[in-house]
PDB file of N, CA and C in Angstrom:
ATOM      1  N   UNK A   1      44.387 -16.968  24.798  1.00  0.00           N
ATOM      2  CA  UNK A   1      45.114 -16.901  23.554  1.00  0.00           C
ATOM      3  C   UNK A   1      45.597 -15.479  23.287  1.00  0.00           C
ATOM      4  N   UNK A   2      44.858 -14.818  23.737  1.00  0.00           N
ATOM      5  CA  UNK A   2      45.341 -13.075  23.283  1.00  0.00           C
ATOM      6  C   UNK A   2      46.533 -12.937  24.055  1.00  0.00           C
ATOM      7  N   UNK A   3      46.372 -13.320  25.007  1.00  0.00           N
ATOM      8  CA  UNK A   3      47.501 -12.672  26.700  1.00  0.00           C
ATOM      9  C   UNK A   3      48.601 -13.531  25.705  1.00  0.00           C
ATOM     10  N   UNK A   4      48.645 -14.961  25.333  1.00  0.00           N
ATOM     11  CA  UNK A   4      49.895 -15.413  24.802  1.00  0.00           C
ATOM     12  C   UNK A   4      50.536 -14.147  23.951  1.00  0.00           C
ATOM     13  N   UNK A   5      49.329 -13.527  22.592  1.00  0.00           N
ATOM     14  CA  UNK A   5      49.916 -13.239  21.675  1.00  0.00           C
ATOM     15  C   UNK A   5      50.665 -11.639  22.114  1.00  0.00           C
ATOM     16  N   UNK A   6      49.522 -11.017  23.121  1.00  0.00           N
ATOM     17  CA  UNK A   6      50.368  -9.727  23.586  1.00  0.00           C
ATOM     18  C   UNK A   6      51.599  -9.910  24.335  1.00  0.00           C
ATOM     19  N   UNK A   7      51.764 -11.128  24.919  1.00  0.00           N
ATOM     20  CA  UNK A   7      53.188 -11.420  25.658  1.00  0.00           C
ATOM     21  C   UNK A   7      54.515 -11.268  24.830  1.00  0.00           C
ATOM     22  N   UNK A   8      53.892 -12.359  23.538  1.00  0.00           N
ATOM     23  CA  UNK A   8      54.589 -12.520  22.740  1.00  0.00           C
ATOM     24  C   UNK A   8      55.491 -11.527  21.943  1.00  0.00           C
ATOM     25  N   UNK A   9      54.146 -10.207  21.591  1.00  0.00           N
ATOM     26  CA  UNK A   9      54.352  -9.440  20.972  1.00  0.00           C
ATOM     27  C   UNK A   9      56.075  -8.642  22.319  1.00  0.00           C
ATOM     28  N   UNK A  10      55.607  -8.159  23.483  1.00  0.00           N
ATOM     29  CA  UNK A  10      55.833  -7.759  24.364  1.00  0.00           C
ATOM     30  C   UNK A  10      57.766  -8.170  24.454  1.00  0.00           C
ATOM     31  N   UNK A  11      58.078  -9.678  24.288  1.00  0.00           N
ATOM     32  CA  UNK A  11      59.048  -9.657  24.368  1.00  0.00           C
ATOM     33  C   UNK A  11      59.752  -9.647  22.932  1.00  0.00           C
ATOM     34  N   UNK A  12      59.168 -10.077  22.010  1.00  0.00           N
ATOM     35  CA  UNK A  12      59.753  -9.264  20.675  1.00  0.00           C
ATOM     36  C   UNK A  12      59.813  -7.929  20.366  1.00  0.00           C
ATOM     37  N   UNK A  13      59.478  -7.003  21.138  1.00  0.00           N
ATOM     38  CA  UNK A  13      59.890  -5.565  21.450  1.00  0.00           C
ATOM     39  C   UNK A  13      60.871  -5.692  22.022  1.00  0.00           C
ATOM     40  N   UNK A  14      61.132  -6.009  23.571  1.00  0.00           N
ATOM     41  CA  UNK A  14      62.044  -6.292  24.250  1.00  0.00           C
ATOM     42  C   UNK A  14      63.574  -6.309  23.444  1.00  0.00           C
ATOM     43  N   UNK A  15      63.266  -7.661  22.763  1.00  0.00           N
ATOM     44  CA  UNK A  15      64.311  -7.932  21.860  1.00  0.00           C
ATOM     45  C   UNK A  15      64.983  -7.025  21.226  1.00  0.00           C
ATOM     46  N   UNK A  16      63.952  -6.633  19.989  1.00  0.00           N
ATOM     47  CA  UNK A  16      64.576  -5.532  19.382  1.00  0.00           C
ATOM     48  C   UNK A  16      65.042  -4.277  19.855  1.00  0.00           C
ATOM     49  N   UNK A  17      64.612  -4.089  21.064  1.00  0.00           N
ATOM     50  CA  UNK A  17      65.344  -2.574  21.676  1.00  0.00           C
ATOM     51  C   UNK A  17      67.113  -3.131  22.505  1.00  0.00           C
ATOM     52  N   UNK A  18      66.800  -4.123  23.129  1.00  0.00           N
ATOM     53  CA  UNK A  18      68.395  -5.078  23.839  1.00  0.00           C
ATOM     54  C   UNK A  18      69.485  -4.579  22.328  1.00  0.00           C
ATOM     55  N   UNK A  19      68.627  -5.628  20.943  1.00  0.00           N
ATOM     56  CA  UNK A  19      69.231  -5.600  19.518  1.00  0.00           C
ATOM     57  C   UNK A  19      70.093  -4.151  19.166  1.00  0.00           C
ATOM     58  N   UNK A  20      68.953  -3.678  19.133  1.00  0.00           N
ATOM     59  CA  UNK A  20      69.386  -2.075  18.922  1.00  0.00           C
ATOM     60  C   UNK A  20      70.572  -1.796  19.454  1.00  0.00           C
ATOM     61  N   UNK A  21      69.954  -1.684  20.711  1.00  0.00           N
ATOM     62  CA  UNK A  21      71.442  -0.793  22.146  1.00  0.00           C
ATOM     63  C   UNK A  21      72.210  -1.390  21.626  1.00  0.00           C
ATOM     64  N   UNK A  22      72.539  -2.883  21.494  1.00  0.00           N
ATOM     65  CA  UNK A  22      73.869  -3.225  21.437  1.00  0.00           C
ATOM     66  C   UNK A  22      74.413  -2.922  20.305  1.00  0.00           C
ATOM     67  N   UNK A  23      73.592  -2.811  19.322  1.00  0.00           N
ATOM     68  CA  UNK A  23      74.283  -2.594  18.273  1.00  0.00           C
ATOM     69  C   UNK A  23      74.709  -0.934  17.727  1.00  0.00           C
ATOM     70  N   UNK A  24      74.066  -0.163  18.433  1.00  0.00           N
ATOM     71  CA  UNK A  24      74.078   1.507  18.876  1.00  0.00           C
ATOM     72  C   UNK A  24      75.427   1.600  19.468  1.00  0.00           C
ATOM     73  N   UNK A  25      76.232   0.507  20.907  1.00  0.00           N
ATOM     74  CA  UNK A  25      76.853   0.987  21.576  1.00  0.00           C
ATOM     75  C   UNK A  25      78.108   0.484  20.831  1.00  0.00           C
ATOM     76  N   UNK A  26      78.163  -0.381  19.880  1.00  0.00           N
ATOM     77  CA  UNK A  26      79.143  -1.356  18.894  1.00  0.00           C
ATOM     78  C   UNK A  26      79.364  -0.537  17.727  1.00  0.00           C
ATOM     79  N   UNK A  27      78.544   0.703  17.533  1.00  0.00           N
ATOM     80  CA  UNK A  27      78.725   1.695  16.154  1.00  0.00           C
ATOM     81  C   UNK A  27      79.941   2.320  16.570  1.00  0.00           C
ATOM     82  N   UNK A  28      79.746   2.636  18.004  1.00  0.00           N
ATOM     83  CA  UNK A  28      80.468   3.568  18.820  1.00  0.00           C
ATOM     84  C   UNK A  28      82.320   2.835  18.793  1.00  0.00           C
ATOM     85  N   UNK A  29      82.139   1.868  19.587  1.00  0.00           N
ATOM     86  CA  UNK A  29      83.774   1.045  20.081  1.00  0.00           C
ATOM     87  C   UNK A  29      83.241  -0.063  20.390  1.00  0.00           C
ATOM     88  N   UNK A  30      84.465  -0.998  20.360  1.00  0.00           N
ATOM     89  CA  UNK A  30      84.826  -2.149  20.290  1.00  0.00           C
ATOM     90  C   UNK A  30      84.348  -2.580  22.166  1.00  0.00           C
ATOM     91  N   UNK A  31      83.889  -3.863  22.092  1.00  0.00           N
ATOM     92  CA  UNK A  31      83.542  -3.862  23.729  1.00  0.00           C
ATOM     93  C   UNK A  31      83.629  -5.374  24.116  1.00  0.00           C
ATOM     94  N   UNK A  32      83.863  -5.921  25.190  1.00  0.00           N
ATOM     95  CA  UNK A  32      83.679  -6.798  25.397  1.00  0.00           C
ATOM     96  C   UNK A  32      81.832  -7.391  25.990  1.00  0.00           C
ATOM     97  N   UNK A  33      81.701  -8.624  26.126  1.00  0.00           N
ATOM     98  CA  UNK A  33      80.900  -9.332  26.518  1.00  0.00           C
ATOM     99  C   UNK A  33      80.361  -8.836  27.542  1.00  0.00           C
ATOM    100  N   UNK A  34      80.805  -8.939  28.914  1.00  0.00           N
ATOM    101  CA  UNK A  34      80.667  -8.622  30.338  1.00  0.00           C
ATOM    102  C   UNK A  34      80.215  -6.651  30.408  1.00  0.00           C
ATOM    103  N   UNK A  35      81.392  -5.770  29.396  1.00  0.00           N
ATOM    104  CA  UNK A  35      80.775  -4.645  29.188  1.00  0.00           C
ATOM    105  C   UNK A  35      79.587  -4.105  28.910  1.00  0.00           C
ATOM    106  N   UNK A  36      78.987  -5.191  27.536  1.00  0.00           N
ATOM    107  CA  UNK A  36      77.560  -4.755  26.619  1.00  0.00           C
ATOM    108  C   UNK A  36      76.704  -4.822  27.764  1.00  0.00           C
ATOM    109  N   UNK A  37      76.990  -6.279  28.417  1.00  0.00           N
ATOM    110  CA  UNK A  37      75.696  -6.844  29.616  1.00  0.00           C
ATOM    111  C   UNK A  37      75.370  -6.032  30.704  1.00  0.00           C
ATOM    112  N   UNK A  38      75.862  -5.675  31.647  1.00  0.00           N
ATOM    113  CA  UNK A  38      76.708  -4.211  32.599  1.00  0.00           C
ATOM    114  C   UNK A  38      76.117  -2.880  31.582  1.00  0.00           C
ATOM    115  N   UNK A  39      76.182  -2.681  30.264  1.00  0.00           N
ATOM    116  CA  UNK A  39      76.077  -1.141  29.935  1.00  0.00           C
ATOM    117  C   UNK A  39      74.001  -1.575  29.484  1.00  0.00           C
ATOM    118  N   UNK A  40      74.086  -3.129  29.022  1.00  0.00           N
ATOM    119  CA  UNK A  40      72.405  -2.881  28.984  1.00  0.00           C
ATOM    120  C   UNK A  40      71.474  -2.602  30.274  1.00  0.00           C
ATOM    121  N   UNK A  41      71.945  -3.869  31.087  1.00  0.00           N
ATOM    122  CA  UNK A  41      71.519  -3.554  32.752  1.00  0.00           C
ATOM    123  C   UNK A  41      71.936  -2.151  33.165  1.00  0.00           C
ATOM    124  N   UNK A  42      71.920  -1.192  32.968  1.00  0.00           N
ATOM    125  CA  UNK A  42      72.062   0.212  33.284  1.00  0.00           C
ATOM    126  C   UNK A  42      71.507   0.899  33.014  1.00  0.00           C
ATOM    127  N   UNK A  43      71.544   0.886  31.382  1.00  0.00           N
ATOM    128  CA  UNK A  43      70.412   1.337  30.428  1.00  0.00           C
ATOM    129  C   UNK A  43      69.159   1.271  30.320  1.00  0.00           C
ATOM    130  N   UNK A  44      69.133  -0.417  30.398  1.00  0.00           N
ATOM    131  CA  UNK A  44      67.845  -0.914  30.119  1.00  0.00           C
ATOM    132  C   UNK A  44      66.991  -1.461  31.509  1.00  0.00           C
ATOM    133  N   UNK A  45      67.291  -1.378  32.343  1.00  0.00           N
ATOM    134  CA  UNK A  45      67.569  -2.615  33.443  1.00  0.00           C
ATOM    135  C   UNK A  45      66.103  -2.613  33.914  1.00  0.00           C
ATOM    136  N   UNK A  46      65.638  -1.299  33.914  1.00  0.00           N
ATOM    137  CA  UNK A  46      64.093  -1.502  34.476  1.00  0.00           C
ATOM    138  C   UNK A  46      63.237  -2.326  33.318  1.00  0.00           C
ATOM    139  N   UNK A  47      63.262  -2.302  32.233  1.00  0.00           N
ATOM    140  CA  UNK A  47      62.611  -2.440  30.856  1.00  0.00           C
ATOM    141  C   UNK A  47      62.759  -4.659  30.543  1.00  0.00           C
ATOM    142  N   UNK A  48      63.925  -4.493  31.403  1.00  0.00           N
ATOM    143  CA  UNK A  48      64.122  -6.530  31.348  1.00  0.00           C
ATOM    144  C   UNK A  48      63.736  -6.799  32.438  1.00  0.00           C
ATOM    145  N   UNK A  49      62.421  -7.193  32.217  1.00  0.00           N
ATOM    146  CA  UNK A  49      61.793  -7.682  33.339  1.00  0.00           C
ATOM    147  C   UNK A  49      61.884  -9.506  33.354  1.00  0.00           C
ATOM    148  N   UNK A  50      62.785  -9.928  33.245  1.00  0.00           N
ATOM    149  CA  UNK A  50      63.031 -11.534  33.258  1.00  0.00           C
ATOM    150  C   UNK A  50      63.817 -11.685  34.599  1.00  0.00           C
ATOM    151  N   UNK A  51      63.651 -13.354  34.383  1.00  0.00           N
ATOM    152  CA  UNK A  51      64.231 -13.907  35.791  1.00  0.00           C
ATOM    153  C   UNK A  51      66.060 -13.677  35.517  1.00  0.00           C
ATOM    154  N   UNK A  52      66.577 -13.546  34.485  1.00  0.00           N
ATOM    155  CA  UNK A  52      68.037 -13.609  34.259  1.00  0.00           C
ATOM    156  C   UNK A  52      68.125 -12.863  33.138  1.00  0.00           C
ATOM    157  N   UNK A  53      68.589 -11.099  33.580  1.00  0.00           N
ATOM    158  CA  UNK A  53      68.426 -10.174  32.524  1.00  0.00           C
ATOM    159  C   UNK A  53      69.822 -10.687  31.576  1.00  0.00           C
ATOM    160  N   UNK A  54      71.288 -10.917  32.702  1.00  0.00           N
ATOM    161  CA  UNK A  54      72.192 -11.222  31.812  1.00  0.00           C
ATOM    162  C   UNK A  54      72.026 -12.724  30.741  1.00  0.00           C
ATOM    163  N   UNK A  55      71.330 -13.345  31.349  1.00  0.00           N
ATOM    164  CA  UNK A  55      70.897 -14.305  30.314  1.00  0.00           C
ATOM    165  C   UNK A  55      70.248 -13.839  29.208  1.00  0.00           C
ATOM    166  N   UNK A  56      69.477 -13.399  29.129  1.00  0.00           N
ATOM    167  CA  UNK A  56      68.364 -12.460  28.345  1.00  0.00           C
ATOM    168  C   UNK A  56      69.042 -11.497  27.397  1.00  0.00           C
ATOM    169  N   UNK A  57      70.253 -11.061  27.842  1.00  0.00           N
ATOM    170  CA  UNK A  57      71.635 -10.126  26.949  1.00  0.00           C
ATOM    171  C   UNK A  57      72.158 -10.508  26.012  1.00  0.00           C
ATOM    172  N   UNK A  58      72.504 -11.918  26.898  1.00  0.00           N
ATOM    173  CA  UNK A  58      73.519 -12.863  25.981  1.00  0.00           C
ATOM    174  C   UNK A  58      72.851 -13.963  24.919  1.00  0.00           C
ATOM    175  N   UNK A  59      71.776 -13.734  25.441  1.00  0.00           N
ATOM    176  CA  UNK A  59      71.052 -14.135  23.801  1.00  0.00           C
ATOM    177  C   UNK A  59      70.799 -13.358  22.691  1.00  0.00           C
ATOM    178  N   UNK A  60      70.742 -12.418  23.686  1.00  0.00           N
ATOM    179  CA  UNK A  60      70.368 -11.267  22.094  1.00  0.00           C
ATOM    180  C   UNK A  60      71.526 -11.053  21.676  1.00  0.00           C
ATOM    181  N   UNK A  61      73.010 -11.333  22.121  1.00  0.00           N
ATOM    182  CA  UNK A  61      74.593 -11.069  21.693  1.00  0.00           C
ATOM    183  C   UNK A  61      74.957 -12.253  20.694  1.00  0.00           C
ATOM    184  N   UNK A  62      74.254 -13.197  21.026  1.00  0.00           N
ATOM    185  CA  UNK A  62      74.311 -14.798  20.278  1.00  0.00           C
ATOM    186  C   UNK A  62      73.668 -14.266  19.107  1.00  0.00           C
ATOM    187  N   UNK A  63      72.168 -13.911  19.204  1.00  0.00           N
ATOM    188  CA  UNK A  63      71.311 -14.076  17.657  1.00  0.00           C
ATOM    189  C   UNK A  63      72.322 -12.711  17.293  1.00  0.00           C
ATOM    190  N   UNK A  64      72.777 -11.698  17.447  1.00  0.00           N
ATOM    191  CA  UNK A  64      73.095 -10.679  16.637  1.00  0.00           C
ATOM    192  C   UNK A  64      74.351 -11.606  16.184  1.00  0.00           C
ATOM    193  N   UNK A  65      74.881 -12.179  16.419  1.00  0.00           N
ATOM    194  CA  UNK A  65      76.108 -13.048  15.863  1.00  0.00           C
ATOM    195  C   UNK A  65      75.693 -13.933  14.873  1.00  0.00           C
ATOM    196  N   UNK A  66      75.403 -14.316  15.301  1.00  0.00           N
ATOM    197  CA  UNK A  66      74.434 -15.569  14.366  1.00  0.00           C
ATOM    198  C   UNK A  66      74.009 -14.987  13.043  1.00  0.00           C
ATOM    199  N   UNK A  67      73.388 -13.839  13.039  1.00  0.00           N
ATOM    200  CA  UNK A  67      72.762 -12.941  12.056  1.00  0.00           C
ATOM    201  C   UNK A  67      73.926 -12.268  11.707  1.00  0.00           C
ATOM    202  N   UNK A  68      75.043 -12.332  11.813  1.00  0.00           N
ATOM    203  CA  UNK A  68      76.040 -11.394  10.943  1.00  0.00           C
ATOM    204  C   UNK A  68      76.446  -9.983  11.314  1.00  0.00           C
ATOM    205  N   UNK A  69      75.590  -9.436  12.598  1.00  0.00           N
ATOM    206  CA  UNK A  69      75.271  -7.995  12.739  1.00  0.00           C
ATOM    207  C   UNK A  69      76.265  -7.852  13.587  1.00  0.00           C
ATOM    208  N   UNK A  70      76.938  -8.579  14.517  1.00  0.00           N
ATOM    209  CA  UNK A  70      78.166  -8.593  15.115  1.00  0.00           C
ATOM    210  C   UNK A  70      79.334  -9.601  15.383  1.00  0.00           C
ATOM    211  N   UNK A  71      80.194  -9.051  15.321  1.00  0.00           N
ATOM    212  CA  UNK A  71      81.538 -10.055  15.479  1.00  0.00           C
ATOM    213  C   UNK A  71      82.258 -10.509  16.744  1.00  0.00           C
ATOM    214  N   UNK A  72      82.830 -11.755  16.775  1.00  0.00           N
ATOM    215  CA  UNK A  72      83.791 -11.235  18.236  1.00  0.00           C
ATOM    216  C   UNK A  72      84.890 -12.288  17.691  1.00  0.00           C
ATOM    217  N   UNK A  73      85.905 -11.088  18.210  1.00  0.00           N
ATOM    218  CA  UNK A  73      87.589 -11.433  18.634  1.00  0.00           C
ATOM    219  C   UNK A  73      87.996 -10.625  19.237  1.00  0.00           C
ATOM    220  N   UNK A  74      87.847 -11.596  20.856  1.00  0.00           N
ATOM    221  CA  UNK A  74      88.497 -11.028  21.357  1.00  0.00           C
ATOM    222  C   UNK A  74      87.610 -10.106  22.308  1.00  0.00           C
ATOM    223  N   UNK A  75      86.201  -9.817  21.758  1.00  0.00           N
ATOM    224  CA  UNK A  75      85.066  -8.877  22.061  1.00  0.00           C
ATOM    225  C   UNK A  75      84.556  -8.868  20.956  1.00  0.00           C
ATOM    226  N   UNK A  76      83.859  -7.702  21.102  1.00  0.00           N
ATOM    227  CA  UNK A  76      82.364  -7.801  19.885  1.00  0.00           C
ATOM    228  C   UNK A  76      83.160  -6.491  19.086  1.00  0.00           C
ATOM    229  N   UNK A  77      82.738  -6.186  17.964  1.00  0.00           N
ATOM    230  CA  UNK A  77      82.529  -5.073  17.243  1.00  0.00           C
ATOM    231  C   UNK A  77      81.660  -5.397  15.502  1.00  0.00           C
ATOM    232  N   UNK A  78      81.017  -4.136  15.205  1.00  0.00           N
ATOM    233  CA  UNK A  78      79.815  -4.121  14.610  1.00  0.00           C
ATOM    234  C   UNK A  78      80.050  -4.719  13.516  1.00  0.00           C
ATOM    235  N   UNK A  79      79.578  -5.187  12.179  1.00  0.00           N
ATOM    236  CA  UNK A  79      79.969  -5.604  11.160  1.00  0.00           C
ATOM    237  C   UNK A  79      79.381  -4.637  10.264  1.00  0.00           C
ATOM    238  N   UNK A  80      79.961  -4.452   8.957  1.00  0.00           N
ATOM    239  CA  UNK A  80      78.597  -3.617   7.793  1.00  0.00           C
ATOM    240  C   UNK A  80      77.525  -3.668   8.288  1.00  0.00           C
ATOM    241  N   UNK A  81      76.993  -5.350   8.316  1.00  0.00           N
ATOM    242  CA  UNK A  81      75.648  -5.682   8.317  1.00  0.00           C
ATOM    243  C   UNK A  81      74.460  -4.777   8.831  1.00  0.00           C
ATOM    244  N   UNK A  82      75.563  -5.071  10.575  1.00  0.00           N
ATOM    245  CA  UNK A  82      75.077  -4.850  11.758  1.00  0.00           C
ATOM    246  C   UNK A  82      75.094  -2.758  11.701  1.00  0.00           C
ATOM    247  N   UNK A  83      75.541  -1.846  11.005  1.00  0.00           N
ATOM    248  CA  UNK A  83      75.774  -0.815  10.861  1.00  0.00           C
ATOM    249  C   UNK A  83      74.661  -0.751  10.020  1.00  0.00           C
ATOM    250  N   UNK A  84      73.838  -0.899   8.952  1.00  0.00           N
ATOM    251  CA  UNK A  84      73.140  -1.111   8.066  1.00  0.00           C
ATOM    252  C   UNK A  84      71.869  -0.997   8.788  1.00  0.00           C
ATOM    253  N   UNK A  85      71.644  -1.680   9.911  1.00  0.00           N
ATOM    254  CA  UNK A  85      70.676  -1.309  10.917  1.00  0.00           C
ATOM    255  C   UNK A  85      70.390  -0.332  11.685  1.00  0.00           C
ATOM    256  N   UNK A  86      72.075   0.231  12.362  1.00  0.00           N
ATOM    257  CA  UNK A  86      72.114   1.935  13.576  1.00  0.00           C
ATOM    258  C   UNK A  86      71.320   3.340  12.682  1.00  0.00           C
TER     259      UNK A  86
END
């Protein structure tokens, strides 16, 4: 039961640092999809230790959407929301 909850804990860190970057590199300029994924795997790439880091990206690009913190047309760029957080 512990190993679940430190796992747990483990990739909800994860999360929030993917969260962050993207939303750090979206304060900056406007980017597409394929860019964020490519600039986290660079960044981050040792730190996503999953079977499908770009999978693992593009979820965290989904919930930051979902949550208001980023937009896309066309590509992503930050919203208030999502600035409210950098």
């Amino acid at each position: 039961m512990k190993a679940n909850h430190l796992l747990i804990m483990a990739i909800n860190k994860l999360t929030e640092k993917i969260q962050l970057h993207i939303l750090k590199m979206l304060s900056k300029q406007f980017m597409y999809p394929e860019e964020i994924i490519e600039n986290c795997i660079s960044d981050l790439g040792d730190e996503i230790k999953t079977n499908n880091p770009k999978l693992t990206i593009k979820n965290q690009l989904k919930e930051l959407s979902d949550n208001k913190m980023i937009a896309y047309y066309h590509g992503y760029k930050i919203t208030p929301k999502g600035k409210s957080k950098v």
